[in-house]
PDB file of N, CA and C in Angstrom:
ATOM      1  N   UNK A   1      31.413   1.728  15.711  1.00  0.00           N
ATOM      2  CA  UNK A   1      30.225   1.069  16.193  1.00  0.00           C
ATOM      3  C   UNK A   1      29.675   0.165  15.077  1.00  0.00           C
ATOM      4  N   UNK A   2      29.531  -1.022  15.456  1.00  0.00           N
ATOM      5  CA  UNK A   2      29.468  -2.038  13.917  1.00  0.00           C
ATOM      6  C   UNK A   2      27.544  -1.873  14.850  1.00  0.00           C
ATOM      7  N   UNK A   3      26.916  -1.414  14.017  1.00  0.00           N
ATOM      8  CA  UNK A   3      25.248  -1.731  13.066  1.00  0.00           C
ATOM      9  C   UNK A   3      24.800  -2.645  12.459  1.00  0.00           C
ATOM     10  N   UNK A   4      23.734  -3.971  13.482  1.00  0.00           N
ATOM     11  CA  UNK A   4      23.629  -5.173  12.826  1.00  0.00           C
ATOM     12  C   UNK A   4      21.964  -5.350  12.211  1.00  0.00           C
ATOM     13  N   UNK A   5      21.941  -5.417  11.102  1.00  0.00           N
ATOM     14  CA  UNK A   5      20.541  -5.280  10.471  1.00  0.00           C
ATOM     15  C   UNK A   5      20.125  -7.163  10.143  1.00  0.00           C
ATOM     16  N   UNK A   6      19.054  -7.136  10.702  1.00  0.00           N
ATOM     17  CA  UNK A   6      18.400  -8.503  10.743  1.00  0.00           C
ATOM     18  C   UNK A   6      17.695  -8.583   9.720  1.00  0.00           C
ATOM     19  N   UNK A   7      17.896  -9.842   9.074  1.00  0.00           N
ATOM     20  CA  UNK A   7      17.417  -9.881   7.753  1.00  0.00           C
ATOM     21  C   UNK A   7      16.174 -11.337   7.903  1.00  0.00           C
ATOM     22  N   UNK A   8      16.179 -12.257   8.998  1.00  0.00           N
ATOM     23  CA  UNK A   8      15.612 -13.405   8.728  1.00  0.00           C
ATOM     24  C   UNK A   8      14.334 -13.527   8.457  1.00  0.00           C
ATOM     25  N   UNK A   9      14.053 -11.875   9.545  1.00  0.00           N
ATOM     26  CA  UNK A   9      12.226 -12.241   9.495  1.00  0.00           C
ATOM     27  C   UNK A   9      11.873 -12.524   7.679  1.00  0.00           C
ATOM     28  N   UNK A  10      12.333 -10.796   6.841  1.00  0.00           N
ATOM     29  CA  UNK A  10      12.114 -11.335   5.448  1.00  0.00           C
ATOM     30  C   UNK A  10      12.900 -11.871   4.864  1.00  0.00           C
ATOM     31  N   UNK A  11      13.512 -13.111   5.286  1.00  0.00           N
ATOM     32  CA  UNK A  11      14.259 -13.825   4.335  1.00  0.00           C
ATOM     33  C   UNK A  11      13.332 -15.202   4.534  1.00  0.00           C
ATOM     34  N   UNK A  12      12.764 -15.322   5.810  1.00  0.00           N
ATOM     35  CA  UNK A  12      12.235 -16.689   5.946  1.00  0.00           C
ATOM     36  C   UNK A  12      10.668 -16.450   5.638  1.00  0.00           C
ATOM     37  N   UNK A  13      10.111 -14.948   5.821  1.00  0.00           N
ATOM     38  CA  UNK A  13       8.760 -14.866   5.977  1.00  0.00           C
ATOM     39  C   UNK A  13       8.519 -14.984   4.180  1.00  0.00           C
ATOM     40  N   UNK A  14       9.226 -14.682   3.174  1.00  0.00           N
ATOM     41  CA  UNK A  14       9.187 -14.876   1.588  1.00  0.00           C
ATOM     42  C   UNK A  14       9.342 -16.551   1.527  1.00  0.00           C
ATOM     43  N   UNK A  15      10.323 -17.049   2.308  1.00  0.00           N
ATOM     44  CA  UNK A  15      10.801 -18.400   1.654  1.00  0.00           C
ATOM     45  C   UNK A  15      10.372 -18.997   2.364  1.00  0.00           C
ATOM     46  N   UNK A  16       9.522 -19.264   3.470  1.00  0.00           N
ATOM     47  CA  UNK A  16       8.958 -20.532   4.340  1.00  0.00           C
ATOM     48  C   UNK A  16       7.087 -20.446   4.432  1.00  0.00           C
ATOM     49  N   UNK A  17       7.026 -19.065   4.674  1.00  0.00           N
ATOM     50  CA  UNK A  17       5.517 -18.639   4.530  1.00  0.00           C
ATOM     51  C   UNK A  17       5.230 -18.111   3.092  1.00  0.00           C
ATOM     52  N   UNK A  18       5.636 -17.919   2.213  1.00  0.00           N
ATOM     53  CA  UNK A  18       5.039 -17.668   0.960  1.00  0.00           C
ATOM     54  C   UNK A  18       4.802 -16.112   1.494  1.00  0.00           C
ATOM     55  N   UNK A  19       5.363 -15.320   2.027  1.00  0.00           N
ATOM     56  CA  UNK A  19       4.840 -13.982   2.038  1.00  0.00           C
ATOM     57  C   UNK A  19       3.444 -14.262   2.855  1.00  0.00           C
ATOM     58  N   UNK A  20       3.085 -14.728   3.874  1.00  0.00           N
ATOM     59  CA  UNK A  20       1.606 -15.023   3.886  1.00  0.00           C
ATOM     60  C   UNK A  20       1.120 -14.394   5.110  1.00  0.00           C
ATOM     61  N   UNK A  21       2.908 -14.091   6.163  1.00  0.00           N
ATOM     62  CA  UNK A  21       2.485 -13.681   7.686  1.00  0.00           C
ATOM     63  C   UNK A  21       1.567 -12.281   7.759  1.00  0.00           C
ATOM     64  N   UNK A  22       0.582 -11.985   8.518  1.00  0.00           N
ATOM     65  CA  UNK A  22       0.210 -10.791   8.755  1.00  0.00           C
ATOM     66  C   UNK A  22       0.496  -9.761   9.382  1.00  0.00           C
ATOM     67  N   UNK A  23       0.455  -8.459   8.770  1.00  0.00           N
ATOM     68  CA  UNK A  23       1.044  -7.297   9.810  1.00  0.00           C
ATOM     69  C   UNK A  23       1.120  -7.457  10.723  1.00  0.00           C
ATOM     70  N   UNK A  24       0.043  -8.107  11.744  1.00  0.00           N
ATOM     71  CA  UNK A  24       0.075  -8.190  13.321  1.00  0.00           C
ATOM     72  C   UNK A  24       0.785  -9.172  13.800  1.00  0.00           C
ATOM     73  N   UNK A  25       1.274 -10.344  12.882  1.00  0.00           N
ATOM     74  CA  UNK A  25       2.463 -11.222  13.283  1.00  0.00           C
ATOM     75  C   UNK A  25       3.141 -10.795  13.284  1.00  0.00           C
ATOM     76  N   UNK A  26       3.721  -9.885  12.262  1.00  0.00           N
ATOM     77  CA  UNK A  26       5.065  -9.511  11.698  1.00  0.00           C
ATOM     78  C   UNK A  26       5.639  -8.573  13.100  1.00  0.00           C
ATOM     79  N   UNK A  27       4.256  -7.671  12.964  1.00  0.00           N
ATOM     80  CA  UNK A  27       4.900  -7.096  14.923  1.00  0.00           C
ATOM     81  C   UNK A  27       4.549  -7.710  15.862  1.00  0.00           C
ATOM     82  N   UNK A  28       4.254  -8.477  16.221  1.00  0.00           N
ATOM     83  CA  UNK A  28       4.554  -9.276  17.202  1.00  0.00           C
ATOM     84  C   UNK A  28       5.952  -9.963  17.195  1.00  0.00           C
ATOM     85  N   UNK A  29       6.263 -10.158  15.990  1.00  0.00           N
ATOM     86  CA  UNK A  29       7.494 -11.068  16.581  1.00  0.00           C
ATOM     87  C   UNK A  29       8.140 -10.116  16.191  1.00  0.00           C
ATOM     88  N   UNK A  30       8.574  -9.067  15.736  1.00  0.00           N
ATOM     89  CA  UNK A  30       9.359  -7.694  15.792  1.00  0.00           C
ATOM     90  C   UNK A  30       9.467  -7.271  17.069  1.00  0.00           C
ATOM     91  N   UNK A  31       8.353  -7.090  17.842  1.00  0.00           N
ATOM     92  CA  UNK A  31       8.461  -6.695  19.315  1.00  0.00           C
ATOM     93  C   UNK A  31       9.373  -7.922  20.147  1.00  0.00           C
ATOM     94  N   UNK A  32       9.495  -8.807  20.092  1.00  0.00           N
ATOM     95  CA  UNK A  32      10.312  -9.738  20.682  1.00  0.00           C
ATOM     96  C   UNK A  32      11.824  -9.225  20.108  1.00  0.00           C
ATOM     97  N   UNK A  33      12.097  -9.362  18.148  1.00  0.00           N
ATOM     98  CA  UNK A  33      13.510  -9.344  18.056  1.00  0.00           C
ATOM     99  C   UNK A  33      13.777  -7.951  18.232  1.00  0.00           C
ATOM    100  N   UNK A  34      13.124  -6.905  18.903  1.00  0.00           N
ATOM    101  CA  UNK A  34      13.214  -5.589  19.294  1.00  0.00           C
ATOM    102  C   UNK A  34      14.469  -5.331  20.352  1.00  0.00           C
ATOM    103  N   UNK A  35      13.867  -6.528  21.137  1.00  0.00           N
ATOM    104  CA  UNK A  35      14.565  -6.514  22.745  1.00  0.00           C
ATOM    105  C   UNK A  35      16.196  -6.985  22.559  1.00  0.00           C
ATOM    106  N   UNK A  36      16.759  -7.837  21.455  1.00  0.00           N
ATOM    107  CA  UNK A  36      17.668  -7.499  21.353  1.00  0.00           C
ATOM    108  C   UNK A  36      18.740  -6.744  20.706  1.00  0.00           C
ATOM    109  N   UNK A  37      18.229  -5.394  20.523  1.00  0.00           N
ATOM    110  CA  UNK A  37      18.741  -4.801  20.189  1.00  0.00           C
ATOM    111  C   UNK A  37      19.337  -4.324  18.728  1.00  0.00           C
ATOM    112  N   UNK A  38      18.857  -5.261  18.106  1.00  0.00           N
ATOM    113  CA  UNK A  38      19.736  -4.475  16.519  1.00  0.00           C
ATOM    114  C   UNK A  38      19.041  -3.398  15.780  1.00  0.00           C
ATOM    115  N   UNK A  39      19.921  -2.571  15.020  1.00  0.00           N
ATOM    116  CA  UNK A  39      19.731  -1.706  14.188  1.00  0.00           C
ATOM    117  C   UNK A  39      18.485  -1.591  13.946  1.00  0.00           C
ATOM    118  N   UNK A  40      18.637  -2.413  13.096  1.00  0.00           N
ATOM    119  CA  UNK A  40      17.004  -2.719  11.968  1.00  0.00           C
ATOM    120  C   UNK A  40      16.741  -4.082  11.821  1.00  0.00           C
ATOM    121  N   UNK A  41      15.666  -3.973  11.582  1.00  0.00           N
ATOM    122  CA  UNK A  41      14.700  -5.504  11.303  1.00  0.00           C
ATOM    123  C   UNK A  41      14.566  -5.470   9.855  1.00  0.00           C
ATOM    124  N   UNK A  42      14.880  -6.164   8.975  1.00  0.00           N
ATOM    125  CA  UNK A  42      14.205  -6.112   7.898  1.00  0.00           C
ATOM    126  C   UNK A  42      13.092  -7.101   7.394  1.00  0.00           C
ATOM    127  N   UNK A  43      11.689  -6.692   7.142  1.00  0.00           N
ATOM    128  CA  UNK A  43      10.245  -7.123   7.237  1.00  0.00           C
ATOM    129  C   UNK A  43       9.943  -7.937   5.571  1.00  0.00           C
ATOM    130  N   UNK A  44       9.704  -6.316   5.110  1.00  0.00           N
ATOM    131  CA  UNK A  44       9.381  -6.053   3.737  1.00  0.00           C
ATOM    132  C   UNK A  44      10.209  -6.718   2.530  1.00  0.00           C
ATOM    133  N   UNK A  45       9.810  -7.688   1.539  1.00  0.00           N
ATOM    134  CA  UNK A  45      10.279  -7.716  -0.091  1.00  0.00           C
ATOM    135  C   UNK A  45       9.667  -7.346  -0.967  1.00  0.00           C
ATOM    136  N   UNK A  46       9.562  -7.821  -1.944  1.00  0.00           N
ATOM    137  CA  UNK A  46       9.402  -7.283  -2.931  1.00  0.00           C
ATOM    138  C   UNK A  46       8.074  -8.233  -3.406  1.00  0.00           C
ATOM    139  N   UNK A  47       7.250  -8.801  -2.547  1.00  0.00           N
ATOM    140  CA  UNK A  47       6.100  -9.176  -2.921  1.00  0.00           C
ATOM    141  C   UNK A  47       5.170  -8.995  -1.671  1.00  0.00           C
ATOM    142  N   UNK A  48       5.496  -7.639  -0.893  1.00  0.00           N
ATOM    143  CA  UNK A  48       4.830  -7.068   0.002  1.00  0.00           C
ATOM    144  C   UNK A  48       2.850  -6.488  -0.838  1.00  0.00           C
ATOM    145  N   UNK A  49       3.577  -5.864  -1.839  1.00  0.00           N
ATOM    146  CA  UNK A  49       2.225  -5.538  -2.378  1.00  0.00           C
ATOM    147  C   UNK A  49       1.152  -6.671  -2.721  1.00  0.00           C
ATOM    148  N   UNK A  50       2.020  -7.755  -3.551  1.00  0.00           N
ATOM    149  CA  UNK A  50       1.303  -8.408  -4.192  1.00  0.00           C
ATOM    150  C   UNK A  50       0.508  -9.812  -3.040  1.00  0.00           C
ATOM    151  N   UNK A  51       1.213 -10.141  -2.096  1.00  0.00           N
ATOM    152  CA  UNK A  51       0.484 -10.999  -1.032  1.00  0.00           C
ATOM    153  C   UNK A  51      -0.571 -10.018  -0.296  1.00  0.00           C
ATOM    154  N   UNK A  52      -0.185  -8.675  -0.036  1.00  0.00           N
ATOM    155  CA  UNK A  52      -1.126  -8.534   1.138  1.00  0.00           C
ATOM    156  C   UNK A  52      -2.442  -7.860  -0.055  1.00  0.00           C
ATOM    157  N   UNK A  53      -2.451  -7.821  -0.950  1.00  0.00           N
ATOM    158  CA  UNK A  53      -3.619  -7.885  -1.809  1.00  0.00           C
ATOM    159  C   UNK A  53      -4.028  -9.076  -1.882  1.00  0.00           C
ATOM    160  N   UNK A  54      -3.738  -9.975  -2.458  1.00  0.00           N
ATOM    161  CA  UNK A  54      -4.335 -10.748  -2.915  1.00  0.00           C
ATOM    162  C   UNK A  54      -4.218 -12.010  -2.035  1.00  0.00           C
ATOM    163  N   UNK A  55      -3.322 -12.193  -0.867  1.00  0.00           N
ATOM    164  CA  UNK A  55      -3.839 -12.990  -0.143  1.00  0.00           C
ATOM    165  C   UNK A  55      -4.236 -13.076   1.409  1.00  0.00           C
ATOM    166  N   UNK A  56      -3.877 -11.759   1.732  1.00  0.00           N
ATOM    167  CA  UNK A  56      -4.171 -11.415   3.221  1.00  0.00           C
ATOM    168  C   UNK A  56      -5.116 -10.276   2.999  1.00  0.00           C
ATOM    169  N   UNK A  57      -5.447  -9.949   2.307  1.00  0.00           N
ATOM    170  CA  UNK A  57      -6.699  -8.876   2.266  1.00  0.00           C
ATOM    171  C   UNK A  57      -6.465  -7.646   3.310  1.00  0.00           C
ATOM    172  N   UNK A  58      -5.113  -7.070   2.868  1.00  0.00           N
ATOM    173  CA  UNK A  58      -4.376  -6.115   3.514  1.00  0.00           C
ATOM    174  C   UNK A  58      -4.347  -5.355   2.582  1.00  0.00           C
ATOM    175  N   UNK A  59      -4.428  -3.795   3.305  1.00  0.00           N
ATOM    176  CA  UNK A  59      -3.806  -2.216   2.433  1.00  0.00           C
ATOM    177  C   UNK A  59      -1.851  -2.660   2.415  1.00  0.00           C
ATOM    178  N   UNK A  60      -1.480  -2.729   1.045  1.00  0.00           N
ATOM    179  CA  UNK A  60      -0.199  -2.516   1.270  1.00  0.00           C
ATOM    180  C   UNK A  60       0.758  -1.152   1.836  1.00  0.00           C
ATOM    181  N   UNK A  61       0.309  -0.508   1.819  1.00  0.00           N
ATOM    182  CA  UNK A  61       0.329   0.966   1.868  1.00  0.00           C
ATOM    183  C   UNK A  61       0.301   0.976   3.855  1.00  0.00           C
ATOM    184  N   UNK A  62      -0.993   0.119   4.419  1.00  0.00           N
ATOM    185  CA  UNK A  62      -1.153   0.386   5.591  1.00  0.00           C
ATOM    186  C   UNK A  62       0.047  -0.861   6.359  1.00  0.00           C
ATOM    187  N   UNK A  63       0.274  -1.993   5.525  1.00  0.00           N
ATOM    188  CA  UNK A  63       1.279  -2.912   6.109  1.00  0.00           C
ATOM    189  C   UNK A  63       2.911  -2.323   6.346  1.00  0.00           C
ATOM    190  N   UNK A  64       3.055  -1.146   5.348  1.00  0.00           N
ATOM    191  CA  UNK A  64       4.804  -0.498   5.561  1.00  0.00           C
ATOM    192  C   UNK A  64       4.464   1.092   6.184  1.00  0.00           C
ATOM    193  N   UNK A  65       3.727   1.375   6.666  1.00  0.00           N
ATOM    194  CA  UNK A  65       3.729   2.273   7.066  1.00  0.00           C
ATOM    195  C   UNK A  65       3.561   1.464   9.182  1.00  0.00           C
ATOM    196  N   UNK A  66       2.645   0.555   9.125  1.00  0.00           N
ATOM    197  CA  UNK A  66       3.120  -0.136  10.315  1.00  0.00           C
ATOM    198  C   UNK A  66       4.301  -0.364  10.967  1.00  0.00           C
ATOM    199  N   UNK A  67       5.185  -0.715   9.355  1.00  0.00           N
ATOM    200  CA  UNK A  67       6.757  -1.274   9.730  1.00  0.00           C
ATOM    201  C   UNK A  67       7.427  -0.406  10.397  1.00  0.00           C
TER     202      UNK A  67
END
């Protein structure tokens, strides 16, 4: 059984939005790439903490526990 893990949301949400989308975007359009089916979504990088502090005025803590 080949397992296909989607990488674009955080590959484009770091490199096109600056990290800037908000939790409630991020699921929203998760609930869409839901429907087709893959494995996993991948959301989160490695400047999850540091945007939703300091520029979305988000708990990082409450943004991956959403995921």
């Amino acid at each position: 059984m080949v397992k296909i893990v989607e990488t674009s949301v955080r590959d484009g949400h770091q490199s096109l939005f600056a990290t800037r989308m908000t939790t409630a975007e991020v699921v929203e359009l998760c609930k869409e790439y839901d429907k087709v089916g893959f494995h996993a979504i991948e959301v989160w990088g490695g400047a999850t903490f540091d945007a939703a502090m300091r520029f979305l005025n988000e708990d990082p803590w409450e943004k991956i526990k959403t995921g």
